[in-house]
Protein backbone atom coordinates (compact mmCIF):
# COMPACT_ATOMS: atom_id res chain seq x y z
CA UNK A 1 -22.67 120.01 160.89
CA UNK A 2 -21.42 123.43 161.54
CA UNK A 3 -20.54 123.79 165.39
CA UNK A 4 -21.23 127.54 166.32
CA UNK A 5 -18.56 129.19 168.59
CA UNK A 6 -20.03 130.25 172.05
CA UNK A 7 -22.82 128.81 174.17
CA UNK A 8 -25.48 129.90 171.41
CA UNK A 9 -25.77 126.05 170.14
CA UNK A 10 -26.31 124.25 173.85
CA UNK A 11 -28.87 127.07 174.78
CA UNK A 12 -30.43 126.34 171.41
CA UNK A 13 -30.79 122.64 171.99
CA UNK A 14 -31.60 123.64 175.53
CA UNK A 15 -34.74 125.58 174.41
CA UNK A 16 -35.84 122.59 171.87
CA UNK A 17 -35.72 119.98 174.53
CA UNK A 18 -39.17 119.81 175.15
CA UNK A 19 -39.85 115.87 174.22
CA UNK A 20 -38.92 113.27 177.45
CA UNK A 21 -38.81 110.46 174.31
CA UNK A 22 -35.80 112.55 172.58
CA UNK A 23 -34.12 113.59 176.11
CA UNK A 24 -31.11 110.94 175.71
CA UNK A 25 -30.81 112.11 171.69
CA UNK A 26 -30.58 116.12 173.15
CA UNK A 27 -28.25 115.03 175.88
CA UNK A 28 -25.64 113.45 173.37
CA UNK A 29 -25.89 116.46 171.33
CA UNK A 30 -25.70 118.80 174.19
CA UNK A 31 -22.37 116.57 175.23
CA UNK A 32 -20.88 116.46 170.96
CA UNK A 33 -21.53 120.82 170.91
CA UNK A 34 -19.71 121.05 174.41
CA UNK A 35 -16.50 118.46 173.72
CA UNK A 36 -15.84 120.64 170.46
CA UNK A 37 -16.29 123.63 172.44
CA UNK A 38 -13.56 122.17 174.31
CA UNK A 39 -15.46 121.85 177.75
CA UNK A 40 -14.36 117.75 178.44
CA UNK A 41 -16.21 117.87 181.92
CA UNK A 42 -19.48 119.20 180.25
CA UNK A 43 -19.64 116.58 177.81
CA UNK A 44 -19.33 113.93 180.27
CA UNK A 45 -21.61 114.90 182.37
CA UNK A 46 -24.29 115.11 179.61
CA UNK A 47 -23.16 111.46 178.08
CA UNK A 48 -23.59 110.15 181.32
CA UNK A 49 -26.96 111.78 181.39
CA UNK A 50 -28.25 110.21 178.10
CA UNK A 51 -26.58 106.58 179.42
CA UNK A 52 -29.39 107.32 181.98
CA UNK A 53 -31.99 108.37 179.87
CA UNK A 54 -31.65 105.78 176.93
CA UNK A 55 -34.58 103.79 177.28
CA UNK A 56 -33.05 101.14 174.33
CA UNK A 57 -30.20 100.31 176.42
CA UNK A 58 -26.69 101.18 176.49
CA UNK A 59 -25.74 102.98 173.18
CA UNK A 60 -22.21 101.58 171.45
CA UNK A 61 -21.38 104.67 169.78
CA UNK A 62 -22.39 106.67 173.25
CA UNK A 63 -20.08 104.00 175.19
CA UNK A 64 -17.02 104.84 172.31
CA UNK A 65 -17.60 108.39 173.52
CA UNK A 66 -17.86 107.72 177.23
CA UNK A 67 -14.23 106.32 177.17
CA UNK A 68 -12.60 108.69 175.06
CA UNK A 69 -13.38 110.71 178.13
CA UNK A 70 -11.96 108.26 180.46
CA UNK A 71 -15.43 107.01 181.79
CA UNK A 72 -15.79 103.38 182.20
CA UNK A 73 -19.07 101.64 182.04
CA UNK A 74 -19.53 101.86 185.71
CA UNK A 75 -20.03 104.87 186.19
């Protein structure tokens, strides 16, 4: 996956978030495009909002992410 330079690929997922059953999938991907942007704070904020949204629980690979960031699970 190619990560396009800019805000072009969050305002793209931001326009194709239109399903509340894929909002924790968009949310991870909004946070993935905006750590390798290099915006740290951005992508935490949007992991912590699919923790919220998952509706199957707490994700392992999302949790991996969470704490590369320095977020602990209770948060």
């Amino acid at each position: 996956m190619r990560v396009v330079s800019g805000r072009s690929s969050v305002r793209s997922l931001d326009g194709a978030q239109s399903a509340d059953a894929f909002a924790a999938i968009f949310s991870e991907l909004r946070g993935d495009i905006l750590l390798a942007q290099g915006d740290r704070e951005g992508a935490r904020d949007a992991y912590l909002a699919a923790r919220e949204q998952s509706e199957q629980g707490r994700s392992g690979v999302l949790e991996l992410k969470l704490s590369d960031l320095g977020v602990g699970e209770d948060a």
